[in-house]
PDB file of N, CA and C in Angstrom:
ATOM      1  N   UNK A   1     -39.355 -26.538  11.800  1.00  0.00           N
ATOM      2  CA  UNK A   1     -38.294 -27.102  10.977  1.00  0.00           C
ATOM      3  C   UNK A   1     -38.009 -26.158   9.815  1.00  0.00           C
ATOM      4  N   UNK A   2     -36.786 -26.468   9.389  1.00  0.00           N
ATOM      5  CA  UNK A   2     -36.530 -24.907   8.212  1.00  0.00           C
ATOM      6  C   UNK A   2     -36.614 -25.584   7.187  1.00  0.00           C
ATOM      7  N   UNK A   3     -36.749 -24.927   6.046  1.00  0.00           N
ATOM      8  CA  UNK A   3     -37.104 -25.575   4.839  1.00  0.00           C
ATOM      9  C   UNK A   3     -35.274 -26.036   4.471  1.00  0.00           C
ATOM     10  N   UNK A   4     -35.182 -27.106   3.710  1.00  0.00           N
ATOM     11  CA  UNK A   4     -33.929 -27.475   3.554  1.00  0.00           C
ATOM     12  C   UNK A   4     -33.919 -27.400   1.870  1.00  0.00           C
ATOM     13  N   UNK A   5     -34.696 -26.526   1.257  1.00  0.00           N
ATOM     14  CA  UNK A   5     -35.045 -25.704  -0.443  1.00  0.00           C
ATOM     15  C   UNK A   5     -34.112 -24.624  -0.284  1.00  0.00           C
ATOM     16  N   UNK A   6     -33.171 -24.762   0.518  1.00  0.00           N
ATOM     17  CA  UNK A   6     -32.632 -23.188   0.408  1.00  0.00           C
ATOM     18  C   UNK A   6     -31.201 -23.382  -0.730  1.00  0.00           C
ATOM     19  N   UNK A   7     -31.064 -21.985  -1.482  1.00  0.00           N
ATOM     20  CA  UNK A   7     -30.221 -21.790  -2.594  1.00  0.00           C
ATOM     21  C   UNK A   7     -28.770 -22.158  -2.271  1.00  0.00           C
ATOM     22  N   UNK A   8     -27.925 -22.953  -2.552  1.00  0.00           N
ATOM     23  CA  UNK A   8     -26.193 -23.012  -2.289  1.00  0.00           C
ATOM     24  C   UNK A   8     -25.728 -21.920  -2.229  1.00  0.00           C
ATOM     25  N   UNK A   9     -24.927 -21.750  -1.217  1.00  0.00           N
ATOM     26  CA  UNK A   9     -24.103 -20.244  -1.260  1.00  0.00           C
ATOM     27  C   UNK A   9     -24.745 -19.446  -0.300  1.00  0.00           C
ATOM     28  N   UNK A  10     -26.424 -20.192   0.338  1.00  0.00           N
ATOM     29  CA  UNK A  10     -26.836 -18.920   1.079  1.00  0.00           C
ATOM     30  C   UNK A  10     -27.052 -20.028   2.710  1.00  0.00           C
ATOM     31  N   UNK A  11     -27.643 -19.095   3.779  1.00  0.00           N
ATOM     32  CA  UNK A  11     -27.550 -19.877   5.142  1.00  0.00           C
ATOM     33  C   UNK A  11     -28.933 -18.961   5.285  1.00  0.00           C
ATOM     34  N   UNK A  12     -29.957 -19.773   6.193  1.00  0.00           N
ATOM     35  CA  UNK A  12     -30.719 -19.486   7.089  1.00  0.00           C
ATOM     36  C   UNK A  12     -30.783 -18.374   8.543  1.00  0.00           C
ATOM     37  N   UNK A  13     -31.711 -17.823   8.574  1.00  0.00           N
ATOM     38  CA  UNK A  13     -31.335 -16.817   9.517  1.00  0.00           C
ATOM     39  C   UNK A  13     -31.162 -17.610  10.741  1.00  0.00           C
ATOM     40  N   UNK A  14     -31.436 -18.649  11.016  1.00  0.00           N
ATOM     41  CA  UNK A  14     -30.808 -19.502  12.488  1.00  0.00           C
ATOM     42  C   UNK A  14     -29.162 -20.124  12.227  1.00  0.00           C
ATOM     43  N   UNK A  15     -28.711 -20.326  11.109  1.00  0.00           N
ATOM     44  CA  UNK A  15     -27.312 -20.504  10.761  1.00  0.00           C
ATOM     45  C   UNK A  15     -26.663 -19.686  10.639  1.00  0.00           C
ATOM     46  N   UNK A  16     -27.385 -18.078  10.182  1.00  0.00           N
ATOM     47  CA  UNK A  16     -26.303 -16.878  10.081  1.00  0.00           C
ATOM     48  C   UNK A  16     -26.141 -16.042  11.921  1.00  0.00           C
ATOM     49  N   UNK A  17     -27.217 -16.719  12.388  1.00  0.00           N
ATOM     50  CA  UNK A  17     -26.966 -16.215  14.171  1.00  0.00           C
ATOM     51  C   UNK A  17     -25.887 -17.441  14.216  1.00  0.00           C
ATOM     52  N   UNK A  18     -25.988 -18.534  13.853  1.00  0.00           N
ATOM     53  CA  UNK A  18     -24.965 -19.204  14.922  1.00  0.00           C
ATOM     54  C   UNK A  18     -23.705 -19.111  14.457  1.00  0.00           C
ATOM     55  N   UNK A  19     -23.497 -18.542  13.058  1.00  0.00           N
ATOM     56  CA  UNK A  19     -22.091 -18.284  12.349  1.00  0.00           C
ATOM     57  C   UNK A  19     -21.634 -16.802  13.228  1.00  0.00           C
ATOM     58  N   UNK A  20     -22.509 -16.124  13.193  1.00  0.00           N
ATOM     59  CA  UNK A  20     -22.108 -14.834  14.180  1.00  0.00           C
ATOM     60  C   UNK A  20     -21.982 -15.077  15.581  1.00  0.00           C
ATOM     61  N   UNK A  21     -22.420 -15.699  15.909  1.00  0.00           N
ATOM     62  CA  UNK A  21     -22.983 -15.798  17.224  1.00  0.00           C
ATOM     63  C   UNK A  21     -23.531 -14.735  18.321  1.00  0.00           C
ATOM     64  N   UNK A  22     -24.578 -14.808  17.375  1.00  0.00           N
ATOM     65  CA  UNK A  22     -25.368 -13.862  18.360  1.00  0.00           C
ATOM     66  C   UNK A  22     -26.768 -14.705  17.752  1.00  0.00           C
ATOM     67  N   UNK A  23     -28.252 -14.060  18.611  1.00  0.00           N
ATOM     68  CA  UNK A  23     -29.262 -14.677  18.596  1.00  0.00           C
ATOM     69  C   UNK A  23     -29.926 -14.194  17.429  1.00  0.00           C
ATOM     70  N   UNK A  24     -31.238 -14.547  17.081  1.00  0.00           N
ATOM     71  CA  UNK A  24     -32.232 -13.935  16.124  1.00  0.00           C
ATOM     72  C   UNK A  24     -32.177 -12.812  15.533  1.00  0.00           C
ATOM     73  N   UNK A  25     -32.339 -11.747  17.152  1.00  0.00           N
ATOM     74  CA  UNK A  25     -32.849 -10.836  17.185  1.00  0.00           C
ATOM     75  C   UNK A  25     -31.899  -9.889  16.956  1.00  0.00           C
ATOM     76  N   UNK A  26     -30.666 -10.069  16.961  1.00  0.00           N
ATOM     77  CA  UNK A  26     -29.353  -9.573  16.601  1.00  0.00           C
ATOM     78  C   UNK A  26     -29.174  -9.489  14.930  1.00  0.00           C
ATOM     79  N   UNK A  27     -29.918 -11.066  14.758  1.00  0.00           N
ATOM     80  CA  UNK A  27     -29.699 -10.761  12.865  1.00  0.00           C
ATOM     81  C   UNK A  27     -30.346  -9.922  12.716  1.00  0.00           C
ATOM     82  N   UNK A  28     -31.686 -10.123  12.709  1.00  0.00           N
ATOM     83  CA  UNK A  28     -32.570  -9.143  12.895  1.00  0.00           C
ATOM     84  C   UNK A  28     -32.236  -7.291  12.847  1.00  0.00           C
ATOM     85  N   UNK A  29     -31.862  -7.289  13.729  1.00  0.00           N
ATOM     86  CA  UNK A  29     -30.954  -5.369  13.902  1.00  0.00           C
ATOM     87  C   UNK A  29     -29.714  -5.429  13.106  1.00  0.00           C
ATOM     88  N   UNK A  30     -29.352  -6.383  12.594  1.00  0.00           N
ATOM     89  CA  UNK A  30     -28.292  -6.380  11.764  1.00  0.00           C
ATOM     90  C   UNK A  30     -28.763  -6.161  10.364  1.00  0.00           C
ATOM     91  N   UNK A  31     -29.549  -6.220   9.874  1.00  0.00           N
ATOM     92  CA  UNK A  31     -30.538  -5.853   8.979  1.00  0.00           C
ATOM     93  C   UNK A  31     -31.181  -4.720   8.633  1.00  0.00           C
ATOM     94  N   UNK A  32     -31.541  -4.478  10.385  1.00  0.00           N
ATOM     95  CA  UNK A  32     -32.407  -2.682  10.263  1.00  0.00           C
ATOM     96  C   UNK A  32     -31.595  -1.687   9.580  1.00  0.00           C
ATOM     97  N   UNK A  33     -29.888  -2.322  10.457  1.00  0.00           N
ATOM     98  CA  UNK A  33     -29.126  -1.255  10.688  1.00  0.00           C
ATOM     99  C   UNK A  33     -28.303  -1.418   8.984  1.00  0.00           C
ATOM    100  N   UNK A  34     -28.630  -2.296   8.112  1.00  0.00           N
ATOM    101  CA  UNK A  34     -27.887  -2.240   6.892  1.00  0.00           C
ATOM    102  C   UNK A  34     -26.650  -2.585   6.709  1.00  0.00           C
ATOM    103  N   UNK A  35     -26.242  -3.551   8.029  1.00  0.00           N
ATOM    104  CA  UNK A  35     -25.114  -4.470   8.120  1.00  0.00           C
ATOM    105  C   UNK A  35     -25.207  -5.962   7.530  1.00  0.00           C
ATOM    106  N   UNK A  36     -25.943  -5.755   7.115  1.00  0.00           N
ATOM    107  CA  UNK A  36     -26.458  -7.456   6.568  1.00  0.00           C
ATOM    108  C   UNK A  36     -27.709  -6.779   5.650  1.00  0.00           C
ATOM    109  N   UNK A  37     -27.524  -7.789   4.403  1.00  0.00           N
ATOM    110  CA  UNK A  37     -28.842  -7.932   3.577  1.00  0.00           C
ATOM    111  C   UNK A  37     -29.599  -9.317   3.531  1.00  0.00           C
ATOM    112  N   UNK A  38     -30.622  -9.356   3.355  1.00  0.00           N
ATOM    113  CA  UNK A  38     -31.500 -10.251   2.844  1.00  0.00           C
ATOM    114  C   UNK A  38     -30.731 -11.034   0.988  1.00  0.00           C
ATOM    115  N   UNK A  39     -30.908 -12.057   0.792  1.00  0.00           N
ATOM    116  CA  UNK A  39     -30.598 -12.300  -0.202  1.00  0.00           C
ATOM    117  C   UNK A  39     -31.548 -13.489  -0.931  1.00  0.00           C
ATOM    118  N   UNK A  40     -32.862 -13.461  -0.423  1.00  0.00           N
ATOM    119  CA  UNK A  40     -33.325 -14.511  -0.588  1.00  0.00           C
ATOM    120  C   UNK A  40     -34.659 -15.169   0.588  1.00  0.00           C
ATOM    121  N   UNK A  41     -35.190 -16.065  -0.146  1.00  0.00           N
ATOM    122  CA  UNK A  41     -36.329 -16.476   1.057  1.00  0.00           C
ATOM    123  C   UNK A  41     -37.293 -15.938   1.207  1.00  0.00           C
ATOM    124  N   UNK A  42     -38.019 -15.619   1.945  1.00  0.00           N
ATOM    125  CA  UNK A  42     -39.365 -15.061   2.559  1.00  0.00           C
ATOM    126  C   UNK A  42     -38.723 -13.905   3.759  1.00  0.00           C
ATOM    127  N   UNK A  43     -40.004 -13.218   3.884  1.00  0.00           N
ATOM    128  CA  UNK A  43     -39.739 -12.514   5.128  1.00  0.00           C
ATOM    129  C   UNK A  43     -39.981 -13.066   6.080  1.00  0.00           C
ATOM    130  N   UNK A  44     -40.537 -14.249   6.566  1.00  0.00           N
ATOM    131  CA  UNK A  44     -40.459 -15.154   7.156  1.00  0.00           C
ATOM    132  C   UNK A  44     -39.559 -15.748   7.783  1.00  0.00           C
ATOM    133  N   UNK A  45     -38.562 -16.227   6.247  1.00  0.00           N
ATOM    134  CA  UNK A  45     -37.693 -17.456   6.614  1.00  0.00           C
ATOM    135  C   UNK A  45     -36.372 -16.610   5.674  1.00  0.00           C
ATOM    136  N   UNK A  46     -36.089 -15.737   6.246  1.00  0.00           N
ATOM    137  CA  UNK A  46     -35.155 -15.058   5.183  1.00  0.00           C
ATOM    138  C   UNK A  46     -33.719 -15.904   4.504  1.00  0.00           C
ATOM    139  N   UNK A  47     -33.183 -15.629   3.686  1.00  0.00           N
ATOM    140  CA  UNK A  47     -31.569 -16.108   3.854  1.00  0.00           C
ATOM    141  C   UNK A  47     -30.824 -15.475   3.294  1.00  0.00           C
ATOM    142  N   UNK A  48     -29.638 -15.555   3.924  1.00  0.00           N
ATOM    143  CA  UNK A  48     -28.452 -14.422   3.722  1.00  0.00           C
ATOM    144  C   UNK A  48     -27.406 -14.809   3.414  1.00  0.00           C
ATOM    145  N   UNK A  49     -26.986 -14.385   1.964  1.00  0.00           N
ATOM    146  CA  UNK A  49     -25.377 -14.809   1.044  1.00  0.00           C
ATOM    147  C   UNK A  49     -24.136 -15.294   2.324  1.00  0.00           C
ATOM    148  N   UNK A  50     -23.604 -16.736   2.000  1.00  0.00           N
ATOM    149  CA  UNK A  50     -22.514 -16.965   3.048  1.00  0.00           C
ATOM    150  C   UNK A  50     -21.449 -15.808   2.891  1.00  0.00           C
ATOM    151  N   UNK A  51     -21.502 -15.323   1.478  1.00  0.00           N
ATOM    152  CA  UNK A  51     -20.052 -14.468   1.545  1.00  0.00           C
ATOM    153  C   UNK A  51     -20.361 -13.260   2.319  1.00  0.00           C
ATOM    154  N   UNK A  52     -21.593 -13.017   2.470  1.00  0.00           N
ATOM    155  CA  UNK A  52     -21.848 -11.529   3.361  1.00  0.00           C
ATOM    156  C   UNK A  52     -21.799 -12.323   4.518  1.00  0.00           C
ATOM    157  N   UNK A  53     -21.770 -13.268   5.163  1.00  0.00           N
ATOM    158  CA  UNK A  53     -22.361 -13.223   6.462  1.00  0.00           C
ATOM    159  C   UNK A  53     -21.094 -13.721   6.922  1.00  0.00           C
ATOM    160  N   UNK A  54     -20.021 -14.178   6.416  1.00  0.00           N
ATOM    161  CA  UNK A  54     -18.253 -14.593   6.543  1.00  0.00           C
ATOM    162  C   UNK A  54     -17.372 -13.273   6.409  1.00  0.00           C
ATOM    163  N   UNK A  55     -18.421 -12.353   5.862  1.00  0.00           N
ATOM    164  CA  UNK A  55     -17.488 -11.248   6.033  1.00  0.00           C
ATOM    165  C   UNK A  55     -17.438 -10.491   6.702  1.00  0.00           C
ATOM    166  N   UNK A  56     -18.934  -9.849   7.620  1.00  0.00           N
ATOM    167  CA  UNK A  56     -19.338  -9.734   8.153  1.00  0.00           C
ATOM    168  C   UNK A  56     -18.809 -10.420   9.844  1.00  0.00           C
ATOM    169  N   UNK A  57     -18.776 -11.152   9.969  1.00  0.00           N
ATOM    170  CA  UNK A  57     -17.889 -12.368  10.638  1.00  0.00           C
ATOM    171  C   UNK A  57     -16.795 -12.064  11.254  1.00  0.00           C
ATOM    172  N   UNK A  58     -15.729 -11.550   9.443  1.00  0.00           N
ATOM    173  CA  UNK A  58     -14.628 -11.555   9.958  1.00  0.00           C
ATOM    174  C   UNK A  58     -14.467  -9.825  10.309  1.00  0.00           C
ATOM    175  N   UNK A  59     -15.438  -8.913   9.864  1.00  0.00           N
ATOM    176  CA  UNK A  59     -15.153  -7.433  10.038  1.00  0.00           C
ATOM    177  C   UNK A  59     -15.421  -7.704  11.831  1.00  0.00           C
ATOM    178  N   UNK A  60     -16.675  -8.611  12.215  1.00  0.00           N
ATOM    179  CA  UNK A  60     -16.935  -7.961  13.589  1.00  0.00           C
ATOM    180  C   UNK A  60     -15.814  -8.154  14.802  1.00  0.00           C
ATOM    181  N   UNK A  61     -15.069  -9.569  13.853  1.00  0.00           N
ATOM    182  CA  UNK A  61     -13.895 -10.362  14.861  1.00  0.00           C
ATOM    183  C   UNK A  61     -12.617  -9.379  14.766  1.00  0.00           C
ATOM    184  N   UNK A  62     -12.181  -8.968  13.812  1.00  0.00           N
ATOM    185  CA  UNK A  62     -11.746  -7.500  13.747  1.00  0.00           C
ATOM    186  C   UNK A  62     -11.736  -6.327  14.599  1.00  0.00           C
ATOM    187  N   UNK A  63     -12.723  -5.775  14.701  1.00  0.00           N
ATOM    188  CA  UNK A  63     -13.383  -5.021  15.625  1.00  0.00           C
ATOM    189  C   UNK A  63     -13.009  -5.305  17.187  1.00  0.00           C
ATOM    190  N   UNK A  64     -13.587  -6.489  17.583  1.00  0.00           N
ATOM    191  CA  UNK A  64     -13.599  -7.192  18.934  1.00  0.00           C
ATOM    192  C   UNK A  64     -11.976  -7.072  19.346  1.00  0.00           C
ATOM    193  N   UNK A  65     -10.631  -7.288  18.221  1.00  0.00           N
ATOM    194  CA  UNK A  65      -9.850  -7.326  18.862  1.00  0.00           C
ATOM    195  C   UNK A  65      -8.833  -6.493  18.741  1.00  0.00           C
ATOM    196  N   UNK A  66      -9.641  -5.404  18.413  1.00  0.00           N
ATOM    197  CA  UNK A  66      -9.256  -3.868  18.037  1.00  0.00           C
ATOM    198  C   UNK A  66      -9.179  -3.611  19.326  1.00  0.00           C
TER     199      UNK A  66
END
């Protein structure tokens, strides 16, 4: 279960996969690769600013229909 202590404004790394839609392990490399930051949480249970992860969002939907 995820902790529901998390800061307004930010989403869980299982809410920022399903806002992207892609899995974990995708946030995950989205991270390595410095497309996404951490903003919070544990390394554990990370969480990541909605405005990065909506923007992010809208750059990849962009892309896709490039």
């Amino acid at each position: 279960m995820e902790s529901l202590n998390i800061r307004p404004g930010h989403l869980t790394a299982h809410q920022t996969a399903q806002q992207l839609g892609i899995g974990l392990d995708g946030v995950r490399q989205l991270v390595r690769r410095g497309q996404l930051q951490r903003s919070g949480g544990s390394p554990r249970q990370p969480w990541y600013a909605v405005q990065d992860v909506a923007a992010l969002a809208t750059k990849r939907r962009t892309a896709k229909a490039a």
